[in-house]
N, C-alpha and C. Protein backbone atom coordinates (compact mmCIF):
# COMPACT_ATOMS: atom_id res chain seq x y z
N UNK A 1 -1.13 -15.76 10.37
CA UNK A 1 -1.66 -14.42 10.20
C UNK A 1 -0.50 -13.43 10.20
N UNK A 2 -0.70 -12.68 9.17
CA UNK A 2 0.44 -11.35 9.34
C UNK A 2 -0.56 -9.95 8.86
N UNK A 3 0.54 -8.73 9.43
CA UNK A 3 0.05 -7.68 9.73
C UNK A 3 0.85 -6.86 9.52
N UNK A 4 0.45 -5.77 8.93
CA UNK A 4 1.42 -4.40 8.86
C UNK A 4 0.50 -3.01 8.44
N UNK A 5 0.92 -2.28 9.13
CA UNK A 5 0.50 -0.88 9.19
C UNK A 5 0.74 0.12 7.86
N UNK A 6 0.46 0.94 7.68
CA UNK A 6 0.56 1.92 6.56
C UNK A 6 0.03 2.73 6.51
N UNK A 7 0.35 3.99 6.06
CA UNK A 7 -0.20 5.17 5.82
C UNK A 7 -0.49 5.90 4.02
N UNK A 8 -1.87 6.27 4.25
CA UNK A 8 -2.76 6.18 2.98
C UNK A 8 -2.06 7.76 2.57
N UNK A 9 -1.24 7.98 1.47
CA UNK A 9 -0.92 8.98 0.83
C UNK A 9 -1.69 9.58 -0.11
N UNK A 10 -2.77 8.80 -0.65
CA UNK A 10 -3.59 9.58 -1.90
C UNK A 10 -4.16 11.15 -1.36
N UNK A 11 -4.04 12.54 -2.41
CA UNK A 11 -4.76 13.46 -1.32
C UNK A 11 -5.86 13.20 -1.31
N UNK A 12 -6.75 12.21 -2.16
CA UNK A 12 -8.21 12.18 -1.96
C UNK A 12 -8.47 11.21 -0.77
N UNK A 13 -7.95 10.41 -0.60
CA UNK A 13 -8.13 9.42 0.38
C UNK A 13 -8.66 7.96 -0.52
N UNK A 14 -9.61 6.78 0.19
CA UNK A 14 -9.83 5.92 -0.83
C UNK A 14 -11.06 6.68 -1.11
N UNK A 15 -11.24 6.79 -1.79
CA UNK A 15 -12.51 7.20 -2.93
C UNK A 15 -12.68 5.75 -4.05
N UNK A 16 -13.58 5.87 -4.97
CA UNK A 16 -13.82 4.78 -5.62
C UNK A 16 -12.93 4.13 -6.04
N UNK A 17 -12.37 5.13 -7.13
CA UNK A 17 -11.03 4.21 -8.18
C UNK A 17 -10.24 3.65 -6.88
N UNK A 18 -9.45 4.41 -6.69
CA UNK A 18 -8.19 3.98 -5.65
C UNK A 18 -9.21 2.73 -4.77
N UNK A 19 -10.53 2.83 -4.22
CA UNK A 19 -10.85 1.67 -3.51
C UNK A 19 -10.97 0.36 -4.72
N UNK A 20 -11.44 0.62 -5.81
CA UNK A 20 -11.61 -0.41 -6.60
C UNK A 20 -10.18 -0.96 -6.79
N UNK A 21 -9.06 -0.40 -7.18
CA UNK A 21 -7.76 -0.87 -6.98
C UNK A 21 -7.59 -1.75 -6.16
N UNK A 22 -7.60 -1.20 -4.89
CA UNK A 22 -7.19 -1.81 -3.61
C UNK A 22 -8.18 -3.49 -3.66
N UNK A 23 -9.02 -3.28 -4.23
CA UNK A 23 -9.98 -4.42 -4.00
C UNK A 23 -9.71 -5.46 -4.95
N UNK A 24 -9.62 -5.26 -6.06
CA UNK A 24 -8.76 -6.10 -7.48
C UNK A 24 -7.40 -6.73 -7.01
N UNK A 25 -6.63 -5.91 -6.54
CA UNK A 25 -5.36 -6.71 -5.67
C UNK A 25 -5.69 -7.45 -5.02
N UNK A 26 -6.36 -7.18 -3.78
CA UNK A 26 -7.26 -8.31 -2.38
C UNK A 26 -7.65 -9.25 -2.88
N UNK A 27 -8.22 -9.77 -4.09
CA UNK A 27 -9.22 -10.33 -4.83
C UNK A 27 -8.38 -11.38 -5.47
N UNK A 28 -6.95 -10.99 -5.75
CA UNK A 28 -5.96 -12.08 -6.59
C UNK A 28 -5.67 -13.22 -5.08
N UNK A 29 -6.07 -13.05 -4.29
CA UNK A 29 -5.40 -13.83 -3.55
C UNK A 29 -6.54 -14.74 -2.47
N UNK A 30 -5.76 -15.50 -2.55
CA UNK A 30 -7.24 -17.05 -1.63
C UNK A 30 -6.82 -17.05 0.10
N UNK A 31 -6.19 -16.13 0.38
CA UNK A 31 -5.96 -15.75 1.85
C UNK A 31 -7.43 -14.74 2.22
N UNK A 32 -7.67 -14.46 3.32
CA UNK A 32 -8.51 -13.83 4.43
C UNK A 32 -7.94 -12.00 3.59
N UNK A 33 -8.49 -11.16 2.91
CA UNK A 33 -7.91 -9.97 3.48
C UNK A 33 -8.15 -8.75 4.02
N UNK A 34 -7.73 -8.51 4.74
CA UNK A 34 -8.73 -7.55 5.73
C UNK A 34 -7.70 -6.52 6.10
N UNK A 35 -8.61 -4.93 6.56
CA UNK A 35 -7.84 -4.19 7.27
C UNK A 35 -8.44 -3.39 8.70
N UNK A 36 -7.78 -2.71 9.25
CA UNK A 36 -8.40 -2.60 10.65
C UNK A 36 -7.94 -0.83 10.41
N UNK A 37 -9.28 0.02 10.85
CA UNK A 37 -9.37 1.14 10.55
C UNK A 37 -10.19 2.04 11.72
N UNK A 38 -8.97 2.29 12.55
CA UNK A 38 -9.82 3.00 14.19
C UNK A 38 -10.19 1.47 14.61
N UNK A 39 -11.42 1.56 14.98
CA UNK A 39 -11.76 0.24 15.82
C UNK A 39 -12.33 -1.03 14.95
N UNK A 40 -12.52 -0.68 13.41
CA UNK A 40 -12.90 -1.46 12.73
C UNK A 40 -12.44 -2.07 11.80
N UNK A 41 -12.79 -3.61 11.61
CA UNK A 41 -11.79 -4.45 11.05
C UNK A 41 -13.14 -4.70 9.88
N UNK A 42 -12.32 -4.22 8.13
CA UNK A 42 -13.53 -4.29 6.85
C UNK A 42 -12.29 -5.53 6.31
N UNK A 43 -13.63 -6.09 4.98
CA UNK A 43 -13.09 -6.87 4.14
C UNK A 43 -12.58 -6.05 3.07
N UNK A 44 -11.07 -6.24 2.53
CA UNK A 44 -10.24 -5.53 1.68
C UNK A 44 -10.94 -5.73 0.46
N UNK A 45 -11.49 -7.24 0.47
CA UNK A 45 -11.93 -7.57 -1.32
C UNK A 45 -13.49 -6.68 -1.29
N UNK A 46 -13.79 -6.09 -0.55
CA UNK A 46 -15.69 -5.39 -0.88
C UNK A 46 -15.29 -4.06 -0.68
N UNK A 47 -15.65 -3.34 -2.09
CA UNK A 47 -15.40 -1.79 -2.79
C UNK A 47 -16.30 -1.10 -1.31
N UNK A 48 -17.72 -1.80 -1.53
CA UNK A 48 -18.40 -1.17 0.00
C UNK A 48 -17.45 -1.36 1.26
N UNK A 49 -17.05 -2.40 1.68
CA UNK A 49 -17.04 -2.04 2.70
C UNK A 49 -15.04 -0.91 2.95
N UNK A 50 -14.71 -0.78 1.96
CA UNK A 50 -13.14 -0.17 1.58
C UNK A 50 -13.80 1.27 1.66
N UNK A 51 -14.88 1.53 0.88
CA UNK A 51 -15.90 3.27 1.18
C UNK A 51 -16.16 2.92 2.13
N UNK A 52 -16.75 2.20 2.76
CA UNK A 52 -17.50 2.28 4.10
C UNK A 52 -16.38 2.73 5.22
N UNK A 53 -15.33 2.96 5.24
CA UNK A 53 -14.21 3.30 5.97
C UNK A 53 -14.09 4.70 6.18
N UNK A 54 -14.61 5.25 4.96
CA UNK A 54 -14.36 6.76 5.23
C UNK A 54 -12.78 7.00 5.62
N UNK A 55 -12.01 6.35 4.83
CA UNK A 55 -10.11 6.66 4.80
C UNK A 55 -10.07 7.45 4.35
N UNK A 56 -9.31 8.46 5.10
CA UNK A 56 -8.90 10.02 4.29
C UNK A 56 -7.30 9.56 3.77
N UNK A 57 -6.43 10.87 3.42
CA UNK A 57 -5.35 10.74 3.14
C UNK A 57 -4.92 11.02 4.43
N UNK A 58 -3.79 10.23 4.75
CA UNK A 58 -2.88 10.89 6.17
C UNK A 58 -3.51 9.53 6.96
N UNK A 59 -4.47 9.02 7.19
CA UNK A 59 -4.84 7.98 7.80
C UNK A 59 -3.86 6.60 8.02
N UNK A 60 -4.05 5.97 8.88
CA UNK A 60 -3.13 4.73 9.21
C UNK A 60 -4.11 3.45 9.04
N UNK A 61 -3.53 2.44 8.30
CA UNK A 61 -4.70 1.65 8.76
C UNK A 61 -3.43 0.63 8.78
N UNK A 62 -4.56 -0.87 9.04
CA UNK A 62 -3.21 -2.36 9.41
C UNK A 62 -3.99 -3.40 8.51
N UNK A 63 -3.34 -3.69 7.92
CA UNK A 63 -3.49 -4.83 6.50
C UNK A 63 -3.51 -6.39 7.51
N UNK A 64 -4.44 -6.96 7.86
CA UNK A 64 -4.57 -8.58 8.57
C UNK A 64 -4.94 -9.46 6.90
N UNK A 65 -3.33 -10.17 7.22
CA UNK A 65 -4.14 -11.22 5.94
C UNK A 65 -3.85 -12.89 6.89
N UNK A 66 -4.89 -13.56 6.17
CA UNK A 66 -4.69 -14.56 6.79
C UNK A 66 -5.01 -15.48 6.40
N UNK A 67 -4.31 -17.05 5.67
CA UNK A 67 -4.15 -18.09 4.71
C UNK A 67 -3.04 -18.53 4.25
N UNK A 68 -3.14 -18.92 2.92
CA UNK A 68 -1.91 -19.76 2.36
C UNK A 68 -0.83 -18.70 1.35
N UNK A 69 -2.06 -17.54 1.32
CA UNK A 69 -0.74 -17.02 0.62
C UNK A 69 -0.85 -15.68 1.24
N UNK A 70 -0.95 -15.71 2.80
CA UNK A 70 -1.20 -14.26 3.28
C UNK A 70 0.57 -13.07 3.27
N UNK A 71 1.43 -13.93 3.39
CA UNK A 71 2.73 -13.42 2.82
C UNK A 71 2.70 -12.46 1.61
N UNK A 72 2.38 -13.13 0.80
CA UNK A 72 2.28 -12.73 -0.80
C UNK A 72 0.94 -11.33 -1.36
N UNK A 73 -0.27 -11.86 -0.37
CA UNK A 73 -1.08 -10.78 -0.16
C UNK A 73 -0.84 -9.50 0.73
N UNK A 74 0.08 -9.56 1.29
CA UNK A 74 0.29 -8.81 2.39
C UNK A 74 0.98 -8.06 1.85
N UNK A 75 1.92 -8.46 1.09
CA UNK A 75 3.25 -7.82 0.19
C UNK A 75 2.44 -6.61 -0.87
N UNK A 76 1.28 -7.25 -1.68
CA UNK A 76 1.07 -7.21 -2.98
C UNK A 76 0.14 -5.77 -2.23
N UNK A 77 -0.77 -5.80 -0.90
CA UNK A 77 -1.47 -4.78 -0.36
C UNK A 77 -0.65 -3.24 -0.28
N UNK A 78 0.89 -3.75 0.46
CA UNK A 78 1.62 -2.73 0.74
C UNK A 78 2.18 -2.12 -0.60
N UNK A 79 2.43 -2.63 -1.28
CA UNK A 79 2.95 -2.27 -2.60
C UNK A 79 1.85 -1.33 -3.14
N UNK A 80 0.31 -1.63 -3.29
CA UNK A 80 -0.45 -1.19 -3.58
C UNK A 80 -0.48 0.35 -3.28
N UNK A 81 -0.33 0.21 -1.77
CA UNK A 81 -0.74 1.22 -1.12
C UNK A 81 0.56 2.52 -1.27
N UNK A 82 1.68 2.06 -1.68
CA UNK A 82 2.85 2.97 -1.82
C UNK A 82 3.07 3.37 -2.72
N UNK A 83 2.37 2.65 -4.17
CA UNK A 83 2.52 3.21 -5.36
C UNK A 83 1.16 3.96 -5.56
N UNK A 84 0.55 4.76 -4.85
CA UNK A 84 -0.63 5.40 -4.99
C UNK A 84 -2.06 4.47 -5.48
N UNK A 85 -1.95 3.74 -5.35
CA UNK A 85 -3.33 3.19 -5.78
C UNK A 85 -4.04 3.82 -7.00
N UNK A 86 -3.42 3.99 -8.31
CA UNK A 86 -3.22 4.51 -9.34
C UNK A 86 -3.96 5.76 -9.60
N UNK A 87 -3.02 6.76 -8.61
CA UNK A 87 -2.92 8.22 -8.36
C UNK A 87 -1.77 8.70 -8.80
């Protein structure tokens, strides 16, 4: 299992597109991917449960991936998240 923190720069926060992004990335990969948001830990690959977060911009959340290619997913999340989530 690996883990890393990040902070959500979009000014909208995740809203659809940017969540559908985030979820298409999660989705390339056969690892666990998940993030933990305040006290709650959602599945990265479900658009619902990525809205269901209510992530603003400025928010912190922690990327848990966990499998065979949770390295590679973990990487591909943060990347995601730094190049705006196509913002």
């Amino acid at each position: 299992m690996v883990k890393a923190k990040i902070k959500i720069k979009n000014p909208t926060g995740l809203h659809l597109r940017p969540a559908g992004i985030l979820c298409n990335v999660a989705v390339k990969y056969e690892s666990s991917v998940q993030f933990q948001f305040r006290d709650t830990v959602s599945n990265a690959k479900s658009v619902l449960s990525v809205l269901g977060a209510c992530i603003k911009s400025g928010d912190e959340i922690e990327f848990i991936c966990e499998g065979k290619d949770e390295e590679e997913a973990l990487s591909a999340m943060l990347k995601a998240v730094e190049d705006g989530l196509g913002e």
